[in-house]
N, C-alpha and C. Protein backbone atom coordinates (compact mmCIF):
# COMPACT_ATOMS: atom_id res chain seq x y z
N UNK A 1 -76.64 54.73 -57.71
CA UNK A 1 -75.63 53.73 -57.90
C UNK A 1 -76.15 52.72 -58.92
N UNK A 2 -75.47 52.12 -59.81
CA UNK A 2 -76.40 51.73 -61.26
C UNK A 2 -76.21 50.18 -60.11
N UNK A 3 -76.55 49.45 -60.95
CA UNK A 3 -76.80 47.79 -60.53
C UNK A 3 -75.65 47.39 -61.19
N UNK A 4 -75.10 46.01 -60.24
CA UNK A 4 -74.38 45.34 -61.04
C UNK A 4 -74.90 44.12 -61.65
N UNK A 5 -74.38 43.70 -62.62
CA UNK A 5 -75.09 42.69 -63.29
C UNK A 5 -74.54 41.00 -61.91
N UNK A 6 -75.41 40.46 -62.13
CA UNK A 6 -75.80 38.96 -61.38
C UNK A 6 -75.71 37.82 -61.93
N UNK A 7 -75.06 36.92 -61.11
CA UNK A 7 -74.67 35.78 -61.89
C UNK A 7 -76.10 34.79 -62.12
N UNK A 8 -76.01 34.09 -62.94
CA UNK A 8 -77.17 33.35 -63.11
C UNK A 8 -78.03 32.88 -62.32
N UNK A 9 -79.17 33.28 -62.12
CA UNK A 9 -79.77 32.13 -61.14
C UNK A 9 -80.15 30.70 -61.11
N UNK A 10 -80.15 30.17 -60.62
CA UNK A 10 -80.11 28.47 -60.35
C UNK A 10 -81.65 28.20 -61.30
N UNK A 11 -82.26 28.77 -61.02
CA UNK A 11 -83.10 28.43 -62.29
C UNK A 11 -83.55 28.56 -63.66
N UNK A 12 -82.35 29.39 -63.98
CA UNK A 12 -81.98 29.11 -65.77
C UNK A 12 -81.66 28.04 -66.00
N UNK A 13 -81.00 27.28 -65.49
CA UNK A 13 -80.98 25.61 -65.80
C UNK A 13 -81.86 24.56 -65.90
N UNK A 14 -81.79 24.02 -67.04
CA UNK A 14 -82.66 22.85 -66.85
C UNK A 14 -82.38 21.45 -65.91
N UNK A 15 -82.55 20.44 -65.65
CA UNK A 15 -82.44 19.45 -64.61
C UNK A 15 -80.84 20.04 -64.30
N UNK A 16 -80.45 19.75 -62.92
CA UNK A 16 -79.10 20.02 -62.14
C UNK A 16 -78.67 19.38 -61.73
N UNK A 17 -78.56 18.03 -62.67
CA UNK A 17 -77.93 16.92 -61.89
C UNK A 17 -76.53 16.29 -61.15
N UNK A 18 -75.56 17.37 -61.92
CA UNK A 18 -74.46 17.98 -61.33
C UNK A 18 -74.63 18.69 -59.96
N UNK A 19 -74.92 19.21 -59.93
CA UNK A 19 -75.52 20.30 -58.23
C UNK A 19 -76.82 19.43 -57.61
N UNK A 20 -77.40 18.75 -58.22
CA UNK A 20 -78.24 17.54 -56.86
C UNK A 20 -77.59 16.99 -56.33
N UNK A 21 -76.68 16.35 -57.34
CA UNK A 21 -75.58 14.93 -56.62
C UNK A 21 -74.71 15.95 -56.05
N UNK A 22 -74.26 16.95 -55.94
CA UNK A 22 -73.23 17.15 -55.13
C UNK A 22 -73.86 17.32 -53.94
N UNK A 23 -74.84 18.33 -53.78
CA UNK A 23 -75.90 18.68 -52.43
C UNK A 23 -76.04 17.27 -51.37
N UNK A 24 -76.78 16.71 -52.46
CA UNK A 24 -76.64 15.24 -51.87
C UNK A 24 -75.65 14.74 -51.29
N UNK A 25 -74.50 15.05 -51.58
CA UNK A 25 -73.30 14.12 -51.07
C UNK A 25 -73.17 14.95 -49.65
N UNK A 26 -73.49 16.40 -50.00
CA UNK A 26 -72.64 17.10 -48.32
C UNK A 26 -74.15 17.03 -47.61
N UNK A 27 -75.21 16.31 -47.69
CA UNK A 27 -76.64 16.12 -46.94
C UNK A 27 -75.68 14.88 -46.40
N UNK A 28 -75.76 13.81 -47.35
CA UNK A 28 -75.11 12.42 -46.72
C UNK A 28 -74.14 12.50 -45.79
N UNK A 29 -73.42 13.34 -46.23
CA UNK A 29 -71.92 13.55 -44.98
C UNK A 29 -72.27 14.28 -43.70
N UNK A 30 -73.57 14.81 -43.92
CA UNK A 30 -73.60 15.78 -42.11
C UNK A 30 -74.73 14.19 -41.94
N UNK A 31 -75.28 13.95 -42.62
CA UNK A 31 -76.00 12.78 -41.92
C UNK A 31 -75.11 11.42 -41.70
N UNK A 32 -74.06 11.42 -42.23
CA UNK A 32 -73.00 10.27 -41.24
C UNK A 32 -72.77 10.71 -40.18
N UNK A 33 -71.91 11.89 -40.27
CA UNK A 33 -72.04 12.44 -38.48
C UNK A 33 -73.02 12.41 -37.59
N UNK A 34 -73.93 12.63 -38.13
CA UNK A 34 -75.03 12.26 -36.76
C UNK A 34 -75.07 10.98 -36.51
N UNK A 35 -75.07 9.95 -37.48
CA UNK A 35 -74.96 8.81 -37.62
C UNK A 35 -73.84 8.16 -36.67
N UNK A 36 -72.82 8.86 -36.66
CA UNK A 36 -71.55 8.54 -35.86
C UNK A 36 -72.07 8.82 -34.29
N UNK A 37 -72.57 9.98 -34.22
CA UNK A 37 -73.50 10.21 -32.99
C UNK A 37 -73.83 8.84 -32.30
N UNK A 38 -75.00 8.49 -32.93
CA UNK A 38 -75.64 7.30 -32.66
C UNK A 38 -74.79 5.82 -32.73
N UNK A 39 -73.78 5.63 -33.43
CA UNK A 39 -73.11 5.01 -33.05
C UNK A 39 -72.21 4.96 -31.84
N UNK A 40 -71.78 5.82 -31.57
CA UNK A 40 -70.81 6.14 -29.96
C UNK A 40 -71.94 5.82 -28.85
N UNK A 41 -72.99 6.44 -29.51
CA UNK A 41 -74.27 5.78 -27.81
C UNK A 41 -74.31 4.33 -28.02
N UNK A 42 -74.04 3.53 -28.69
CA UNK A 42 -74.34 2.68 -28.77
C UNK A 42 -73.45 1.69 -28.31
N UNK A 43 -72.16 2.37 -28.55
CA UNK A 43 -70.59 2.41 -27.61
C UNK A 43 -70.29 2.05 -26.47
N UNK A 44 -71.34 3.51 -26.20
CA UNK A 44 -71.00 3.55 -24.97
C UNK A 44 -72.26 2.74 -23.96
N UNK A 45 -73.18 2.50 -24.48
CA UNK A 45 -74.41 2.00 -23.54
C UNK A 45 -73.63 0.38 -23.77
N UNK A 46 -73.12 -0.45 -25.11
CA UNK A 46 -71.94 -1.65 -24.82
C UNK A 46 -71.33 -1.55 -23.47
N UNK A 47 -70.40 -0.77 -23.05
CA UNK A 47 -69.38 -0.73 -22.40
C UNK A 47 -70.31 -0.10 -20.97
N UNK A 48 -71.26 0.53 -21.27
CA UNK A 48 -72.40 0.66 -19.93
C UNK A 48 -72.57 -0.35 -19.28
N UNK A 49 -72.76 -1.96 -19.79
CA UNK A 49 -73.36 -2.78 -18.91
C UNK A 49 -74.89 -3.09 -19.26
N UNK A 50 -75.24 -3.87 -18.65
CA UNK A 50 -76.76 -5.18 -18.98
C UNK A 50 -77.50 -3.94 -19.64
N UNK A 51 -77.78 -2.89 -18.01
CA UNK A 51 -78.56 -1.77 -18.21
C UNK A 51 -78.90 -0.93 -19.35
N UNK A 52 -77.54 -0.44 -19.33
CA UNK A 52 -77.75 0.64 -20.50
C UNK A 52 -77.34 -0.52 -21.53
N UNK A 53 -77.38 -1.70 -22.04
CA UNK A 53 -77.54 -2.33 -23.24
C UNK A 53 -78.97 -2.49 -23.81
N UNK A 54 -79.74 -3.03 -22.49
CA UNK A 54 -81.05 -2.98 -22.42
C UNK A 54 -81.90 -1.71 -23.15
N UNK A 55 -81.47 -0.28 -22.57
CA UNK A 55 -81.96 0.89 -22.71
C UNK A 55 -81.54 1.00 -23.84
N UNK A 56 -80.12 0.83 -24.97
CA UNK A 56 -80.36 1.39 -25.60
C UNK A 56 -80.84 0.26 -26.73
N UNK A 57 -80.94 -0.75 -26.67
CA UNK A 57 -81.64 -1.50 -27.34
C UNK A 57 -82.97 -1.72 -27.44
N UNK A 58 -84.01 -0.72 -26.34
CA UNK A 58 -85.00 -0.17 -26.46
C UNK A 58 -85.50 0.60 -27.62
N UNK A 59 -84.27 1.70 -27.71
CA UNK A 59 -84.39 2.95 -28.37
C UNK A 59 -84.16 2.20 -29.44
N UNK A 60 -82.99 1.89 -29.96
CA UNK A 60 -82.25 1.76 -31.25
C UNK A 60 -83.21 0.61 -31.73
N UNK A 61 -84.24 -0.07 -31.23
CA UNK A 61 -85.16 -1.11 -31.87
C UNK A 61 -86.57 -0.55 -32.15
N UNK A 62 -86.66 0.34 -31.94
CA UNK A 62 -88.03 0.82 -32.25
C UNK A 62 -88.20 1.15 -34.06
N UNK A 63 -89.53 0.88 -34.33
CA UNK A 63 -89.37 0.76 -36.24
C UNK A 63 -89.14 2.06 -36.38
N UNK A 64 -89.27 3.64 -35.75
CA UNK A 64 -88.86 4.54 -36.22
C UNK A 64 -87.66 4.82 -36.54
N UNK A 65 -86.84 3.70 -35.73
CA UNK A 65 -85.40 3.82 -35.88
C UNK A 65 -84.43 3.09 -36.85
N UNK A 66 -85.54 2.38 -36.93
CA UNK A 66 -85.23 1.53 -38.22
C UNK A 66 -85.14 2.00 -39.10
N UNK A 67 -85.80 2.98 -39.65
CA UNK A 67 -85.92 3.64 -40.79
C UNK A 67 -84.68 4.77 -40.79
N UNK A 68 -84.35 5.25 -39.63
CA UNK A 68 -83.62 6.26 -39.82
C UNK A 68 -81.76 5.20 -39.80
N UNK A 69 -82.18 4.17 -39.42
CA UNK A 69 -80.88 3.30 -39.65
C UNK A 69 -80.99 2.89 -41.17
N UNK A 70 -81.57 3.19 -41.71
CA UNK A 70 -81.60 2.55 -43.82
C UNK A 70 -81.47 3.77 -43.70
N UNK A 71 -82.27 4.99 -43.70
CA UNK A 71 -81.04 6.53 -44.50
C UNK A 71 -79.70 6.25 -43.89
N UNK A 72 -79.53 6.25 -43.24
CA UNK A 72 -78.01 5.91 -42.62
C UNK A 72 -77.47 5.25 -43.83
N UNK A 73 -77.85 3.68 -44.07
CA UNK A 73 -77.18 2.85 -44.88
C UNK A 73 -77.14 3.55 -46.31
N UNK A 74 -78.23 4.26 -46.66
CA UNK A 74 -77.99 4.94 -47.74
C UNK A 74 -77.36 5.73 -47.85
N UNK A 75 -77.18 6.90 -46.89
CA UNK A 75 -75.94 8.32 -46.35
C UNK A 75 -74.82 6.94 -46.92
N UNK A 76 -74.43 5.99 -46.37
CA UNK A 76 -73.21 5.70 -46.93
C UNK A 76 -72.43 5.38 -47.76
N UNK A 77 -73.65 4.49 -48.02
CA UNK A 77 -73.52 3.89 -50.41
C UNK A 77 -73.67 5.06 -50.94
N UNK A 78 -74.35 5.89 -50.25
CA UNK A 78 -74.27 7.34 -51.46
C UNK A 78 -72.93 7.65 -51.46
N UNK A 79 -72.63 7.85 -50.39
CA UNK A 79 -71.56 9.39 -49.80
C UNK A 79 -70.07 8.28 -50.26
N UNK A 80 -70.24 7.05 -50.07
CA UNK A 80 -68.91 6.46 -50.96
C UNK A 80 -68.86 6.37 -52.09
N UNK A 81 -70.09 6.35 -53.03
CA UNK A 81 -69.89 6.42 -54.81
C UNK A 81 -69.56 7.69 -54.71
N UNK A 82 -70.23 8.60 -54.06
CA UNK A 82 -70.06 9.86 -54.46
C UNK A 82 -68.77 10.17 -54.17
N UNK A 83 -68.37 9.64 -53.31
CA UNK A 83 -66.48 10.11 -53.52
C UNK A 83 -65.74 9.48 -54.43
N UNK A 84 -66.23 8.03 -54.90
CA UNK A 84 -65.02 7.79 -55.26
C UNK A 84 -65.28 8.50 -57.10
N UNK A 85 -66.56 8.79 -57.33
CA UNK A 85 -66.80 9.87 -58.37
C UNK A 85 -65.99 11.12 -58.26
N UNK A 86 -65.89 11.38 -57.36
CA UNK A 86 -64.92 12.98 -57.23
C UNK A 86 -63.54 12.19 -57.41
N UNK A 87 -63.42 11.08 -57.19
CA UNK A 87 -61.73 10.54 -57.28
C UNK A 87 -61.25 10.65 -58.80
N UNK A 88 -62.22 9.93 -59.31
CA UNK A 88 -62.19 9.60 -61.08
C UNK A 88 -62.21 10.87 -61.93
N UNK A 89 -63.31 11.82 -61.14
CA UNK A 89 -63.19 13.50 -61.93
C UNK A 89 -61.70 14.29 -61.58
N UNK A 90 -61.19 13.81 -60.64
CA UNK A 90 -59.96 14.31 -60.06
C UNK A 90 -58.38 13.68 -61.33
N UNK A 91 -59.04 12.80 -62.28
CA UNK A 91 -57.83 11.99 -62.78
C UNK A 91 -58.24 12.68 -63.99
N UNK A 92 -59.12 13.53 -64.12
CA UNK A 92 -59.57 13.99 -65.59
C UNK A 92 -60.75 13.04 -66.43
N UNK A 93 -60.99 12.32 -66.01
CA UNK A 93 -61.79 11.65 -66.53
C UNK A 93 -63.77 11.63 -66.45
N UNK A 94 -64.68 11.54 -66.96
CA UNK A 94 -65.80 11.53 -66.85
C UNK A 94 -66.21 12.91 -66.81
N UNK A 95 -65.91 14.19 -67.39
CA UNK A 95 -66.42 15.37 -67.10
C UNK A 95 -66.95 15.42 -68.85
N UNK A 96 -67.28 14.89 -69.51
CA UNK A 96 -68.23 15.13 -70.46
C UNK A 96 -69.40 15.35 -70.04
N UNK A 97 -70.75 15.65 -70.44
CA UNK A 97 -71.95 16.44 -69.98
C UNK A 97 -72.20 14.67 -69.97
N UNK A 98 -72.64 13.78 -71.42
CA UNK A 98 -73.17 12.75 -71.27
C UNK A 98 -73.17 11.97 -70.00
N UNK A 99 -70.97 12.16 -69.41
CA UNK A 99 -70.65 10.92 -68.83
C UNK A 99 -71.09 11.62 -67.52
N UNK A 100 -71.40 12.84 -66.90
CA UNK A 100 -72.05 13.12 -65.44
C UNK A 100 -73.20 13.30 -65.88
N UNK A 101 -74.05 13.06 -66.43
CA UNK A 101 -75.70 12.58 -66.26
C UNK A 101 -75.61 10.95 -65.79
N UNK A 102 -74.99 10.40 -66.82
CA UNK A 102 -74.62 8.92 -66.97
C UNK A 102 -74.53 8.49 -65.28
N UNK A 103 -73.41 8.77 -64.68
CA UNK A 103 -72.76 8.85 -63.67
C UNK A 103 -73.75 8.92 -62.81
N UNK A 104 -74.27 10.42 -62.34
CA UNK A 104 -75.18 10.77 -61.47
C UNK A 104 -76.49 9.85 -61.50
N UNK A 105 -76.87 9.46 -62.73
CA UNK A 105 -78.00 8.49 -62.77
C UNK A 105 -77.29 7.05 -62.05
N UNK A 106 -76.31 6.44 -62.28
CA UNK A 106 -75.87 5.34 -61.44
C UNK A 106 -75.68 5.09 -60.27
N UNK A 107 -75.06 6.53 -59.50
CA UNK A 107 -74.65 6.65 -58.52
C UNK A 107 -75.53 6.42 -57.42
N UNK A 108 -76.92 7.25 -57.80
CA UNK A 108 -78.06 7.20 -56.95
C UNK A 108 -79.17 5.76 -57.18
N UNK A 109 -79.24 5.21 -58.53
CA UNK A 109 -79.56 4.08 -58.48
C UNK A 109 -78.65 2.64 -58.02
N UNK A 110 -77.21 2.58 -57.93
CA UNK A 110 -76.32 1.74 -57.27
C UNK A 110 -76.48 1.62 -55.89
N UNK A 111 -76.92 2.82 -55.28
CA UNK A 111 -76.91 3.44 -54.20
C UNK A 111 -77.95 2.50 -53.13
N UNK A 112 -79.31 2.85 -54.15
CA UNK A 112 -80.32 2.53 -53.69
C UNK A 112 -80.57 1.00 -53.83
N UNK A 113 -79.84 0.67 -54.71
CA UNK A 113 -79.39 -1.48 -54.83
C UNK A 113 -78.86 -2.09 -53.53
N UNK A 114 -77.92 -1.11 -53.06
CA UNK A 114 -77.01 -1.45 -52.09
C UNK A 114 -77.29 -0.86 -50.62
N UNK A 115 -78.20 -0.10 -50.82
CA UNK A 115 -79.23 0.16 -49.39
C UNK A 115 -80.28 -0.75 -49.27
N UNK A 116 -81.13 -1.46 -50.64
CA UNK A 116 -81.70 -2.79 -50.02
C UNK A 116 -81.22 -3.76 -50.04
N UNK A 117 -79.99 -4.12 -50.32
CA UNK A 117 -79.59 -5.05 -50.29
C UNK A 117 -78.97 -5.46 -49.01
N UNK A 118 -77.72 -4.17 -48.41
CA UNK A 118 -77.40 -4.23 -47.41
C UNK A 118 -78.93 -4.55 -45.92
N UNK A 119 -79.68 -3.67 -46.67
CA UNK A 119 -81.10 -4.00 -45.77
C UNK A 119 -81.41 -5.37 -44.91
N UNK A 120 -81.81 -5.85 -46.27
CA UNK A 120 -81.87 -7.09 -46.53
C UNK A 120 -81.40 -7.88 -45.39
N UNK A 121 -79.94 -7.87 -45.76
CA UNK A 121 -78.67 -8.28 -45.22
C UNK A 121 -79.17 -8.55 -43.65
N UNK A 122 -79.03 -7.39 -43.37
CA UNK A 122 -78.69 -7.05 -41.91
C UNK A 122 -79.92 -6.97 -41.12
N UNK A 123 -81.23 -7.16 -41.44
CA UNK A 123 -82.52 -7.34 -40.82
C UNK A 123 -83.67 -8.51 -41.20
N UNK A 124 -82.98 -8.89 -42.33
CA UNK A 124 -83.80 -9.99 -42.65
C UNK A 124 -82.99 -11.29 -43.04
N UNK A 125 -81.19 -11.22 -43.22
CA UNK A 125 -80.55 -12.58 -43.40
C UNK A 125 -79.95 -12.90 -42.35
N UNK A 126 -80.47 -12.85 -41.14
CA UNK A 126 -79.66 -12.64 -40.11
C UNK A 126 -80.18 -14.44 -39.75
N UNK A 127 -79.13 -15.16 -39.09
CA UNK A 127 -79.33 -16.89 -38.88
C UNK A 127 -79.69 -17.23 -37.87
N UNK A 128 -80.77 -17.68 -37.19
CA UNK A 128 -81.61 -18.07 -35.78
C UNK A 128 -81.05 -18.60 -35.00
């Protein structure tokens, strides 16, 4: 049976910054859902009472969790530029090669402005 010929492999390309940022966006989106996860416990240990406020303010305060609450904040500044980028490619606009390097370089550095900033915000401007 002869071979059929194969579509390119992913590494004939040079940088893929088109296919990072997208990867990225559907990483960010299963990591909101989990994210949503952790929000509903947090829901529900509210509406638990002293107890489970206590307990889960155990958990949800520990610095490991801290950290996984900033990817969170970042899953979201990403995963919203990154849509509203698919909005703007959807009107015809920005699909020149320049303007999605351009793009993809902003998206992830805006991203990361607005994950320390929000940071910031919410763990260190908080009023005594």
């Amino acid at each position: 049976m002869p071979s059929r010929p194969l579509s390119p492999h992913l590494s004939v390309y040079k940088f893929k910054y088109t296919l990072t940022t997208s990867i990225l966006n559907r990483f960010t989106g299963v990591g909101l859902s989990l994210g949503l996860l952790v929000l509903v416990y947090w829901l529900v240990a509210v509406a638990g009472g002293a107890a489970a406020q206590q307990r889960a303010q155990r958990w949800l305060g520990l610095p490991l969790f801290k950290v996984i609450m900033a990817a969170f904040v970042f899953a979201f500044c990403y995963h919203l530029l990154a849509g509203i980028r698919h909005l703007v490619w959807d009107s015809g606009r920005g699909l020149e090669r320049a303007q999605l390097q351009r793009s993809a370089w902003l998206i992830v550095i805006t991203s990361l402005l607005l994950t320390l900033a929000l940071g910031y915000g919410l763990w260190h401007g908080r009023a005594a």
